[in-house]
C-alpha atoms as a PDB file:
ATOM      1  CA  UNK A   1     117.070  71.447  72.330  1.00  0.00           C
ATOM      2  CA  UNK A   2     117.547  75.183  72.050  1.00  0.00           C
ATOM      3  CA  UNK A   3     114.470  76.058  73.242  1.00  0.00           C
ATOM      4  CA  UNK A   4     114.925  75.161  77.261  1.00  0.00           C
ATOM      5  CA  UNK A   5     118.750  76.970  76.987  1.00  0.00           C
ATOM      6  CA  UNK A   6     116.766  80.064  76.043  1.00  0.00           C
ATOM      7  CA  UNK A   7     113.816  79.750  78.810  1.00  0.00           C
ATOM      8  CA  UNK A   8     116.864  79.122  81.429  1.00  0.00           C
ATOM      9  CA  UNK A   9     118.932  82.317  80.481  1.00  0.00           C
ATOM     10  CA  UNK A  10     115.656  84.522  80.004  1.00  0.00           C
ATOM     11  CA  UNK A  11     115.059  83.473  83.906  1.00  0.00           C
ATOM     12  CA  UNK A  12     118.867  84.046  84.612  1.00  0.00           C
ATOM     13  CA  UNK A  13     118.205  87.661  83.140  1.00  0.00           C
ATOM     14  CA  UNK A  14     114.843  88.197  85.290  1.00  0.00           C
ATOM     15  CA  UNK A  15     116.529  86.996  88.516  1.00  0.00           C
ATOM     16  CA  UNK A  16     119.615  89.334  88.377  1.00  0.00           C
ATOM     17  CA  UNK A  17     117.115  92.304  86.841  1.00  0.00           C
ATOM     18  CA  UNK A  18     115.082  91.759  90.193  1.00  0.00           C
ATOM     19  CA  UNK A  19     118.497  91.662  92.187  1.00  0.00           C
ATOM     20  CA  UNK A  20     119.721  94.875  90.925  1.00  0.00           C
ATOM     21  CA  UNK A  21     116.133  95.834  91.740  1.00  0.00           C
ATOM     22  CA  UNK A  22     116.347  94.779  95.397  1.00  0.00           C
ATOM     23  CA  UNK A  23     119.727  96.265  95.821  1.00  0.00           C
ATOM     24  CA  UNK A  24     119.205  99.260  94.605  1.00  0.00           C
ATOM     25  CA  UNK A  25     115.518 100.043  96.200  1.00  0.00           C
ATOM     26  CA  UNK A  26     115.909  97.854  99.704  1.00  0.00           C
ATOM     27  CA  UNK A  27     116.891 101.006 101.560  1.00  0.00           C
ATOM     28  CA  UNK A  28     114.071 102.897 100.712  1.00  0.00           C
ATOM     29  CA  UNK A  29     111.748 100.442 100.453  1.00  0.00           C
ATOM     30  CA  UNK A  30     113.039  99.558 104.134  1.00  0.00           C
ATOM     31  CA  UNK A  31     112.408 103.294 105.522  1.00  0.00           C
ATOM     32  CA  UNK A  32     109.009 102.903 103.919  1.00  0.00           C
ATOM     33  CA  UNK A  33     107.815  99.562 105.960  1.00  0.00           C
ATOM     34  CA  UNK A  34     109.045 101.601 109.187  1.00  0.00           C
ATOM     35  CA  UNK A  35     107.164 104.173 108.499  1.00  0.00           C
ATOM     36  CA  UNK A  36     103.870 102.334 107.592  1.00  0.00           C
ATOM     37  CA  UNK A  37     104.137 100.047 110.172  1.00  0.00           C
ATOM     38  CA  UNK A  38     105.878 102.351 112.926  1.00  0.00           C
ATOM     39  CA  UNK A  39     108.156  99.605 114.319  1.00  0.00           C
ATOM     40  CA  UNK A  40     110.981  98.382 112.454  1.00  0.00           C
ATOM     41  CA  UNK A  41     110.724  94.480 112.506  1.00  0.00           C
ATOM     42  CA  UNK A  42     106.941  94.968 110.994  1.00  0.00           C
ATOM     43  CA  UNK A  43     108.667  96.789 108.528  1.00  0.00           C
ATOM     44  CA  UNK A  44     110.593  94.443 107.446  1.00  0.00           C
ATOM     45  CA  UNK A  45     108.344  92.038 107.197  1.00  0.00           C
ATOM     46  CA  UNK A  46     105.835  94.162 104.733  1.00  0.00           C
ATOM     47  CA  UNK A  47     108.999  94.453 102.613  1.00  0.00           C
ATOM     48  CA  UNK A  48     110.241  90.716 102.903  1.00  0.00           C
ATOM     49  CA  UNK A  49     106.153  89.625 101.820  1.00  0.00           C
ATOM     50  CA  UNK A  50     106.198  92.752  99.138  1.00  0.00           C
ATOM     51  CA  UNK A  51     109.320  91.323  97.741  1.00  0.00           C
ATOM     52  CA  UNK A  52     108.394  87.949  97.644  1.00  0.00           C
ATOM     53  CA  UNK A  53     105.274  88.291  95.572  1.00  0.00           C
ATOM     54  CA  UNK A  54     107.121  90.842  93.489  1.00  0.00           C
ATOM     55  CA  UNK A  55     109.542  87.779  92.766  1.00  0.00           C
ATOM     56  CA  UNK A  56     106.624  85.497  91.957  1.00  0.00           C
ATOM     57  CA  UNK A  57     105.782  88.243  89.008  1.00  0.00           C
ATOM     58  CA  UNK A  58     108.257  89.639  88.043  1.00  0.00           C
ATOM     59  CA  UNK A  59     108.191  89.108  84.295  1.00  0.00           C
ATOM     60  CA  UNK A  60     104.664  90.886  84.319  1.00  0.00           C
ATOM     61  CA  UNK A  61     105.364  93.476  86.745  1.00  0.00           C
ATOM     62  CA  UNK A  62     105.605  96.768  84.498  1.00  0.00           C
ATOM     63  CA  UNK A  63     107.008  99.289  87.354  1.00  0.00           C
ATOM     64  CA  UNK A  64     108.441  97.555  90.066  1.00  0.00           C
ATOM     65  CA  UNK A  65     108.941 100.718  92.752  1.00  0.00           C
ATOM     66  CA  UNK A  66     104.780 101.366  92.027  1.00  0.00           C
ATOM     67  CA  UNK A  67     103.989  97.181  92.611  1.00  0.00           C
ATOM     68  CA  UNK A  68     106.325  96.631  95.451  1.00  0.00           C
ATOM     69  CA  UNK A  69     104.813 100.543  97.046  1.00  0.00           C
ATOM     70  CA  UNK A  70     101.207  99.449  96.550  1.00  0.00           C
ATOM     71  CA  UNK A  71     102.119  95.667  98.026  1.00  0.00           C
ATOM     72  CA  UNK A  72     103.211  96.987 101.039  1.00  0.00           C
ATOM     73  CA  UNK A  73     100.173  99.487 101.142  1.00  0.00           C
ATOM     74  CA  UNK A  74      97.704  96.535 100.993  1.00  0.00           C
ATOM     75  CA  UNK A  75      99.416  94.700 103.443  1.00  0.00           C
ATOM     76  CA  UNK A  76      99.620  97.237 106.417  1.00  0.00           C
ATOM     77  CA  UNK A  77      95.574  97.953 105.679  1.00  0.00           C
ATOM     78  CA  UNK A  78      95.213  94.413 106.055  1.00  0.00           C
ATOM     79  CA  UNK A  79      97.092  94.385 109.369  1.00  0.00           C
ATOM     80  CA  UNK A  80      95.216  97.207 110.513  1.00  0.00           C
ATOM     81  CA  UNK A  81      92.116  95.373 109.967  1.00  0.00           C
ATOM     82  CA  UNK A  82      93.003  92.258 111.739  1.00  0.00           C
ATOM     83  CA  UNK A  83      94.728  93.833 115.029  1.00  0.00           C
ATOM     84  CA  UNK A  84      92.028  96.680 115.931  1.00  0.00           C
ATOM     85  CA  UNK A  85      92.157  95.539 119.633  1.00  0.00           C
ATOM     86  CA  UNK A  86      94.775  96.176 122.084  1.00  0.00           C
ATOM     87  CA  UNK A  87      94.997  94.463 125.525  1.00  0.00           C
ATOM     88  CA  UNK A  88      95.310  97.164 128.222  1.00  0.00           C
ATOM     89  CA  UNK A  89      98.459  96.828 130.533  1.00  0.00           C
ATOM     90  CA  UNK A  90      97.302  96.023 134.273  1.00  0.00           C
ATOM     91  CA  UNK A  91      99.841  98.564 135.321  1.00  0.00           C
ATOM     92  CA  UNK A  92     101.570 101.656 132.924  1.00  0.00           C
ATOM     93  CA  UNK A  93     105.271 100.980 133.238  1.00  0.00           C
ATOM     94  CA  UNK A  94     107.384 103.741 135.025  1.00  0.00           C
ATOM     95  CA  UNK A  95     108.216 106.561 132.249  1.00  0.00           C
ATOM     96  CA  UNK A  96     111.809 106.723 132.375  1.00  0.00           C
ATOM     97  CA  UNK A  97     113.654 109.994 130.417  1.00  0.00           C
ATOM     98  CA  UNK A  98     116.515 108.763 127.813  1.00  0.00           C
ATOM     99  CA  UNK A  99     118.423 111.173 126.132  1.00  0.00           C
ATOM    100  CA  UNK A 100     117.589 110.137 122.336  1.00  0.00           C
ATOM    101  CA  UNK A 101     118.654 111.385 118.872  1.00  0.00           C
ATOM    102  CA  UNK A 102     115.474 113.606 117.685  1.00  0.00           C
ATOM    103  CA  UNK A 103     114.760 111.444 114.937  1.00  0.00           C
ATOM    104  CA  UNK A 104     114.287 108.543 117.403  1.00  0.00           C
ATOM    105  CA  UNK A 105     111.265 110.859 119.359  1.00  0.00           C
ATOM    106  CA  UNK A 106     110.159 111.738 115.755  1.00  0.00           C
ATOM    107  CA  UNK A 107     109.744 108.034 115.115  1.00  0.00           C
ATOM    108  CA  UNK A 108     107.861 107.230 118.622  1.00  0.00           C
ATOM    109  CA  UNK A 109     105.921 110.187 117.475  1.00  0.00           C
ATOM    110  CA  UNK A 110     104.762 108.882 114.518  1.00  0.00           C
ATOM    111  CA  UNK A 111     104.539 105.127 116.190  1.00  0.00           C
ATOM    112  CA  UNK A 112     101.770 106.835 118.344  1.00  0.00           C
ATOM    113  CA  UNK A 113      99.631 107.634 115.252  1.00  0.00           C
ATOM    114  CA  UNK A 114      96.345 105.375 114.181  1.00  0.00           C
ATOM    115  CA  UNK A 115      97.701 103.087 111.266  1.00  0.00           C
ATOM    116  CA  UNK A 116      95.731 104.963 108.666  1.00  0.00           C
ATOM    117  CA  UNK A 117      97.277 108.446 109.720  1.00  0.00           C
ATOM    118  CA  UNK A 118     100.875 106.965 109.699  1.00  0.00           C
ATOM    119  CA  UNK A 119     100.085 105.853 106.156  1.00  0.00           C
ATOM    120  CA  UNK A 120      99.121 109.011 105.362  1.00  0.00           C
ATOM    121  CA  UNK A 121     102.066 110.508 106.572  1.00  0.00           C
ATOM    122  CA  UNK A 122     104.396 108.354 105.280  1.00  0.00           C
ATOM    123  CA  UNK A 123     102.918 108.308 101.407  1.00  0.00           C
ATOM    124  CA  UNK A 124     102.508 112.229 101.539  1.00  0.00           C
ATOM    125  CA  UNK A 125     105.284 113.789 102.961  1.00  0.00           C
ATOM    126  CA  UNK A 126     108.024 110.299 102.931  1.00  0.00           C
ATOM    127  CA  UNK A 127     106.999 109.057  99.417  1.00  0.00           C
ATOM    128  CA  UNK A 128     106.289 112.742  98.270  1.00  0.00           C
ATOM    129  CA  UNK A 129     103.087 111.588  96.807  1.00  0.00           C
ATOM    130  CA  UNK A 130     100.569 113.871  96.106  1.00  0.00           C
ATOM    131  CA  UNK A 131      97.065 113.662  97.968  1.00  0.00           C
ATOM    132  CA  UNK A 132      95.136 111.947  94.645  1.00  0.00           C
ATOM    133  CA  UNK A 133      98.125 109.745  94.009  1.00  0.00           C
ATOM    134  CA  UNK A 134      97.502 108.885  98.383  1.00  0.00           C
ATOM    135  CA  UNK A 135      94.125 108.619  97.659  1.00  0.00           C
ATOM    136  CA  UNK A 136      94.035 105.916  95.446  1.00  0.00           C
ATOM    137  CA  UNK A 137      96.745 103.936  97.088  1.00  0.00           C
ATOM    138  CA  UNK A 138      95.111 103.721  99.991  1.00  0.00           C
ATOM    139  CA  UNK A 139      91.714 103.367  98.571  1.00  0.00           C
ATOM    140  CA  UNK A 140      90.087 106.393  99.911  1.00  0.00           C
ATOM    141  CA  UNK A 141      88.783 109.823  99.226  1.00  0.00           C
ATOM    142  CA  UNK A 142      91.185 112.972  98.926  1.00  0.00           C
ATOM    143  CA  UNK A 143      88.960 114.753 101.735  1.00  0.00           C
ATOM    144  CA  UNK A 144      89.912 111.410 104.000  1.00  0.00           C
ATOM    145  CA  UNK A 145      93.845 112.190 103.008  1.00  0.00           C
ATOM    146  CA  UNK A 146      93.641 115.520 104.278  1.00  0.00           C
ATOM    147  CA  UNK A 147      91.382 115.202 107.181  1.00  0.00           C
ATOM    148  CA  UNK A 148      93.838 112.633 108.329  1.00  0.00           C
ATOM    149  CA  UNK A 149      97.271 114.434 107.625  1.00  0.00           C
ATOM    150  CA  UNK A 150      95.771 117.117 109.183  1.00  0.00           C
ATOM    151  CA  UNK A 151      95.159 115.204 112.115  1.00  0.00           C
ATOM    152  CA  UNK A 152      98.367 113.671 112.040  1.00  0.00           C
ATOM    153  CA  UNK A 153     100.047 116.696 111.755  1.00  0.00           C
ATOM    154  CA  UNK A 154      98.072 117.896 114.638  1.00  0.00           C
ATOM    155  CA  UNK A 155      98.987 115.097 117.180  1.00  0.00           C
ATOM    156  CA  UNK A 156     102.746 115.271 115.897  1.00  0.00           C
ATOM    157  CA  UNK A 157     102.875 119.068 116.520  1.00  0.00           C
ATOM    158  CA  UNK A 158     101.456 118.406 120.280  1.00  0.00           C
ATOM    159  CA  UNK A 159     104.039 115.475 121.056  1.00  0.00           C
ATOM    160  CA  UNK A 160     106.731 117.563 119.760  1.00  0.00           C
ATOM    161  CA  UNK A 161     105.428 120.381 122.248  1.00  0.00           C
ATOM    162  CA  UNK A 162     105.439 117.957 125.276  1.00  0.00           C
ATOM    163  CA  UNK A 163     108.929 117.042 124.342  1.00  0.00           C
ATOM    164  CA  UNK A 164     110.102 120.782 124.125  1.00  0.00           C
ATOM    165  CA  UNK A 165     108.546 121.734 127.185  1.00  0.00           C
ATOM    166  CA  UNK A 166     110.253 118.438 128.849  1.00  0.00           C
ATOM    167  CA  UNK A 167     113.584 119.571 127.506  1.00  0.00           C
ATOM    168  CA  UNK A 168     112.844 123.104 129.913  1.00  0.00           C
ATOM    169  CA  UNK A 169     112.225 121.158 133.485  1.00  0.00           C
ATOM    170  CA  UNK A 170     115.271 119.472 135.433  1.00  0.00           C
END
């Protein structure tokens, strides 16, 4: 009767390895959905359905930050593919001017950006990866990485512009 004593503390082991795991990377990991899905509660959800299937493997998963990274990848494309439509408003809303943090304009910045550019943005210059290691994540070519940073970067310099220049007026 040894055998299922061993099998139960070899899963004790694997659950608190994955806990330390979680606790350790959930931050990150949390700034990563944001940024991949450019709205917070979508965010957490790629994390929360990253996690879970990381759970479900953990015994074979080799390096978790990598799995959990690519998960969470694969789900936003998916996303992106499903929800290509938007329903136009029958009216735009009144714009209204907040005074916000600059991160917070930096963040409806990047909100504003096609899914596939925000990915971009957020493996190259928030994950620090390099435009191969984007590449194959997002299961593209290197010239589509830098055609799309470069667009990226191009819309983000323009809305930070337009918020400069609205700083100026009254």
């Amino acid at each position: 009767m040894r055998a299922p004593d061993a099998a139960e503390h070899d899963r004790r082991r694997e659950d608190a390895s994955f806990t330390d795991f979680v606790a350790a990377r959930l931050g990150h990991l949390t700034k990563l959905g944001r940024a991949l899905a450019g709205d917070e509660q979508r965010g957490a959800d790629l994390v929360q359905d990253a996690l879970e299937k990381t759970f479900l493997h953990w015994a074979t998963v080799r390096e978790p930050e990598a799995y959990v990274r690519r998960l969470m990848v694969n789900r936003s494309i998916s996303v992106w593919r499903k929800v290509r439509r938007e329903r136009p408003l029958d009216a735009a809303p009144e714009p209204t001017r907040v005074d916000r943090p600059a991160d917070q304009d930096l963040w409806s910045a990047v909100r504003r950006l096609s899914p596939r550019q925000r990915a971009v943005i957020a493996l190259r210059y928030y994950e620090d990866l390099t435009e191969v290691q984007t590449a194959e994540l997002l299961n593209c070519s290197v010239g589509t990485v830098k055609s799309q940073a470069s667009r990226a970067m191009a819309t983000l310099r323009a809305d930070a512009a337009t918020f400069d220049a609205s700083e100026d007026t009254p």
